[in-house]
PDB file of N, CA and C in Angstrom:
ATOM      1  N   UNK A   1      81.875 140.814 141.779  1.00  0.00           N
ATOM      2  CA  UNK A   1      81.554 139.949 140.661  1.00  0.00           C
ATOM      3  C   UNK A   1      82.367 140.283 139.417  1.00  0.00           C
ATOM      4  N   UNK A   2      82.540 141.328 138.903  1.00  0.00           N
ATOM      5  CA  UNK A   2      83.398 141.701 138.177  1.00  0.00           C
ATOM      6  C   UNK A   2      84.799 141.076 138.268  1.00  0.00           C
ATOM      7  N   UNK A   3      85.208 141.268 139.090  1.00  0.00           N
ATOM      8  CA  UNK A   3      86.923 140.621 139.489  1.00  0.00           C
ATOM      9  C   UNK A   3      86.645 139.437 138.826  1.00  0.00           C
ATOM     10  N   UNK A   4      86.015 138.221 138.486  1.00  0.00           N
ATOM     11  CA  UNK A   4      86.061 136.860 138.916  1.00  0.00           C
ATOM     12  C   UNK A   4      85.839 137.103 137.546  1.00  0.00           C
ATOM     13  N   UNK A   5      84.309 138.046 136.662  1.00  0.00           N
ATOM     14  CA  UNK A   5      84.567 137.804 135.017  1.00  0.00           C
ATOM     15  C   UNK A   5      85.746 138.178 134.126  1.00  0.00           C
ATOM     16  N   UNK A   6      86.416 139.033 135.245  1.00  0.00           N
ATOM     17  CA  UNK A   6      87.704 139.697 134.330  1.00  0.00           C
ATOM     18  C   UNK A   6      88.693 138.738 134.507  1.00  0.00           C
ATOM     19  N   UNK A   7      88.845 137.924 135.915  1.00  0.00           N
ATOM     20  CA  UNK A   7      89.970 136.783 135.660  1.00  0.00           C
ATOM     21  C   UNK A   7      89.860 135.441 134.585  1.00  0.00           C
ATOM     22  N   UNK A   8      88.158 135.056 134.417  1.00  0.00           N
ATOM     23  CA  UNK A   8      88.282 134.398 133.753  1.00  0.00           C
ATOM     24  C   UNK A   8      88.654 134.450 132.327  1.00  0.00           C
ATOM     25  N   UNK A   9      88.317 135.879 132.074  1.00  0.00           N
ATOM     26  CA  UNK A   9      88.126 136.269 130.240  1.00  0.00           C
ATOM     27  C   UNK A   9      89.885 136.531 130.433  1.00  0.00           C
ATOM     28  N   UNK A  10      90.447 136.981 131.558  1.00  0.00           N
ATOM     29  CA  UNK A  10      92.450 136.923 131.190  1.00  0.00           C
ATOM     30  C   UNK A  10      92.905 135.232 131.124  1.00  0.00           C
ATOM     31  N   UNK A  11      92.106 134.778 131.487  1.00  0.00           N
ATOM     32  CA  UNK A  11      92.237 133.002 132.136  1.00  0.00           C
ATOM     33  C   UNK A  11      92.178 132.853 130.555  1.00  0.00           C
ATOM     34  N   UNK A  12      90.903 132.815 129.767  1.00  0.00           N
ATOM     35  CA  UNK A  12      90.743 132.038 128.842  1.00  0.00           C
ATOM     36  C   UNK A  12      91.193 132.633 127.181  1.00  0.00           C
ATOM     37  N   UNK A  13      91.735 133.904 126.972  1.00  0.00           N
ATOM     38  CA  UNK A  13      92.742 134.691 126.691  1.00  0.00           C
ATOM     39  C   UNK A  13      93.883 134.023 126.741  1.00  0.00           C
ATOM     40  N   UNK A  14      94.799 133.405 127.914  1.00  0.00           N
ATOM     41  CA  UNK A  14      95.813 133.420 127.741  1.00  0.00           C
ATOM     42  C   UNK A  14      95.704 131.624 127.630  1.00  0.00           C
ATOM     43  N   UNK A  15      94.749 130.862 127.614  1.00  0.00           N
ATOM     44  CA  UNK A  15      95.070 129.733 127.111  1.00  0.00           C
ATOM     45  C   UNK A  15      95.076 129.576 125.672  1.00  0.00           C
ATOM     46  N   UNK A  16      94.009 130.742 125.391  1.00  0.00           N
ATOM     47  CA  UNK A  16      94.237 130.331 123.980  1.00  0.00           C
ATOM     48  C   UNK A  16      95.277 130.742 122.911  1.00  0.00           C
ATOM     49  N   UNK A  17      95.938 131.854 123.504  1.00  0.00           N
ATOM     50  CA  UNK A  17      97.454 132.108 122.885  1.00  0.00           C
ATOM     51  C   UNK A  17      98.091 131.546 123.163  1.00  0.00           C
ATOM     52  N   UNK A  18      98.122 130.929 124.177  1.00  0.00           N
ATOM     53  CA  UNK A  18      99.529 129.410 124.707  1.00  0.00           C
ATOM     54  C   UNK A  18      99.148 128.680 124.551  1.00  0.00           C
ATOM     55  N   UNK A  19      97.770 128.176 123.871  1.00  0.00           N
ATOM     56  CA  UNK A  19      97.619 126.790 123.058  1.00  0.00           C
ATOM     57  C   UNK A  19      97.590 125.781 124.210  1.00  0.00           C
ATOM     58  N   UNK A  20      97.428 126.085 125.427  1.00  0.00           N
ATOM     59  CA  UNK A  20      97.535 125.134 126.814  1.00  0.00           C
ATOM     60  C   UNK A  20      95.654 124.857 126.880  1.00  0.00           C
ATOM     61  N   UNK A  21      95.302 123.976 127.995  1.00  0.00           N
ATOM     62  CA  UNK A  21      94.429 123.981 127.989  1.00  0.00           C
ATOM     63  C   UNK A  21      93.106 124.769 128.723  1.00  0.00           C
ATOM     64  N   UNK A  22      92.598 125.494 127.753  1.00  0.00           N
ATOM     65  CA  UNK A  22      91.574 126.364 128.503  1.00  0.00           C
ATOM     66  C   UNK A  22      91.207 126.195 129.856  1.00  0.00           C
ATOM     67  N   UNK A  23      90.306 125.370 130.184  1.00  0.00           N
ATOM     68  CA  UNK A  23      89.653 124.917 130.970  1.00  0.00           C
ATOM     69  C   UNK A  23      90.539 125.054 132.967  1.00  0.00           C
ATOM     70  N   UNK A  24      91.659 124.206 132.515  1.00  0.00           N
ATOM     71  CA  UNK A  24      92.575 124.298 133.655  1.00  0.00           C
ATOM     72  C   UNK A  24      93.150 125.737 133.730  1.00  0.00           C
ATOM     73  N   UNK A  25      93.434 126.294 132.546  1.00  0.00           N
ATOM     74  CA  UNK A  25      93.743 128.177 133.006  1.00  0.00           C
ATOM     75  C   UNK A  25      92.978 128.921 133.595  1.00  0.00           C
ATOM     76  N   UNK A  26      91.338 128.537 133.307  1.00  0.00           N
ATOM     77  CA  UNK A  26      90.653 129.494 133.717  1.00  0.00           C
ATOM     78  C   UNK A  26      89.819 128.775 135.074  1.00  0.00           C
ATOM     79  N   UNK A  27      90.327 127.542 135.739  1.00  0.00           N
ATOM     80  CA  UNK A  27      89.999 126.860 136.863  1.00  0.00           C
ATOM     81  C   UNK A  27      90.821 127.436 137.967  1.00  0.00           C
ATOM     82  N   UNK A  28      92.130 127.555 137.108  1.00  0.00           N
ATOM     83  CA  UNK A  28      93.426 127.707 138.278  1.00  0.00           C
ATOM     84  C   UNK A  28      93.134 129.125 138.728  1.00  0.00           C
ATOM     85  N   UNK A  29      92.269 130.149 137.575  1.00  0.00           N
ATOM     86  CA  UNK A  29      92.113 131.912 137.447  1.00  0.00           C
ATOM     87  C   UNK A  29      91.323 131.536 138.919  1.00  0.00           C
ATOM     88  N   UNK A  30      90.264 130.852 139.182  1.00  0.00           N
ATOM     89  CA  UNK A  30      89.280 131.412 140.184  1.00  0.00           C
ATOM     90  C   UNK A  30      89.300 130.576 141.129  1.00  0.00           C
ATOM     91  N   UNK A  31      90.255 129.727 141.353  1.00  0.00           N
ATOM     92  CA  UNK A  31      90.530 128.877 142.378  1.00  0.00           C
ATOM     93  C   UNK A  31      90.796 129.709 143.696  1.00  0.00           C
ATOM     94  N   UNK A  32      90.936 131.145 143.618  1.00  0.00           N
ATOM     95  CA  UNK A  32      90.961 132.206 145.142  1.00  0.00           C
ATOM     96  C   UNK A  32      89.404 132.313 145.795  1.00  0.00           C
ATOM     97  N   UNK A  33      88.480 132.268 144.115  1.00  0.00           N
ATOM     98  CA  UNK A  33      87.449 132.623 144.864  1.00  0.00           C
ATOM     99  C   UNK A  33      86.370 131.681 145.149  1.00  0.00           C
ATOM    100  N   UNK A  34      86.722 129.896 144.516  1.00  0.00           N
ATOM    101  CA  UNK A  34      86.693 128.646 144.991  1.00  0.00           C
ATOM    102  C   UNK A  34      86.326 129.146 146.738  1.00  0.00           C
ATOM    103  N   UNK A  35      87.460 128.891 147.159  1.00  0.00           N
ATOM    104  CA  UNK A  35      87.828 129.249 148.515  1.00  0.00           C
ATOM    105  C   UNK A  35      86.778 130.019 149.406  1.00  0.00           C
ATOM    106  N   UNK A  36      87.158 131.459 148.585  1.00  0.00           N
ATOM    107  CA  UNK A  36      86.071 132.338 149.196  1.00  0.00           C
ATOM    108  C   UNK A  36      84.396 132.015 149.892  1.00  0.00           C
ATOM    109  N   UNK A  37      84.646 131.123 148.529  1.00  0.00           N
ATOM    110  CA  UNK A  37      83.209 130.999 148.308  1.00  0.00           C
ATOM    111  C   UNK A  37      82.825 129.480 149.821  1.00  0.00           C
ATOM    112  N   UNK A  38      83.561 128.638 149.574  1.00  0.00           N
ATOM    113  CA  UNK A  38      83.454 127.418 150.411  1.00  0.00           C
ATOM    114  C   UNK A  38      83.804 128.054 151.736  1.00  0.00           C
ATOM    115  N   UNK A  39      84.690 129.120 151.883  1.00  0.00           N
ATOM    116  CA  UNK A  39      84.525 129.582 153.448  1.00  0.00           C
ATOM    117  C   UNK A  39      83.564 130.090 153.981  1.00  0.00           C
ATOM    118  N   UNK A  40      82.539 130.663 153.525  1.00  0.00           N
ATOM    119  CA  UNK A  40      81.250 131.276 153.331  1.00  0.00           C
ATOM    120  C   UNK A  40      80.033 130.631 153.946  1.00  0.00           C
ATOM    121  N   UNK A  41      80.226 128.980 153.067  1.00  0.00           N
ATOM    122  CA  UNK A  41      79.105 128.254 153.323  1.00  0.00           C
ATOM    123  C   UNK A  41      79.217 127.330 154.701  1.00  0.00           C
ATOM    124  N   UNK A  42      80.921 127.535 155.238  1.00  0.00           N
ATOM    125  CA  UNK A  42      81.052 126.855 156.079  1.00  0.00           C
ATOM    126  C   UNK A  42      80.972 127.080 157.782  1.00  0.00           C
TER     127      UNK A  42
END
């Protein structure tokens, strides 16, 4: 669980110094564990 709060808080960190948009930085951060997670239930 840790891994996934630390990617998001680098996710939403680095949108907001690149002025890009949050949301998609910190979607694209946990999109590994997206995955994880849907292989799980399947």
């Amino acid at each position: 669980m840790p891994d996934w709060i630390t990617y998001t808080l680098i996710g939403w960190i680095t949108g907001k110094t690149t002025k890009q948009d949050v949301a998609l930085v910190v979607i694209s951060a946990l999109i590994p564990y997206l995955v994880k997670i849907t292989l799980m239930f399947t």
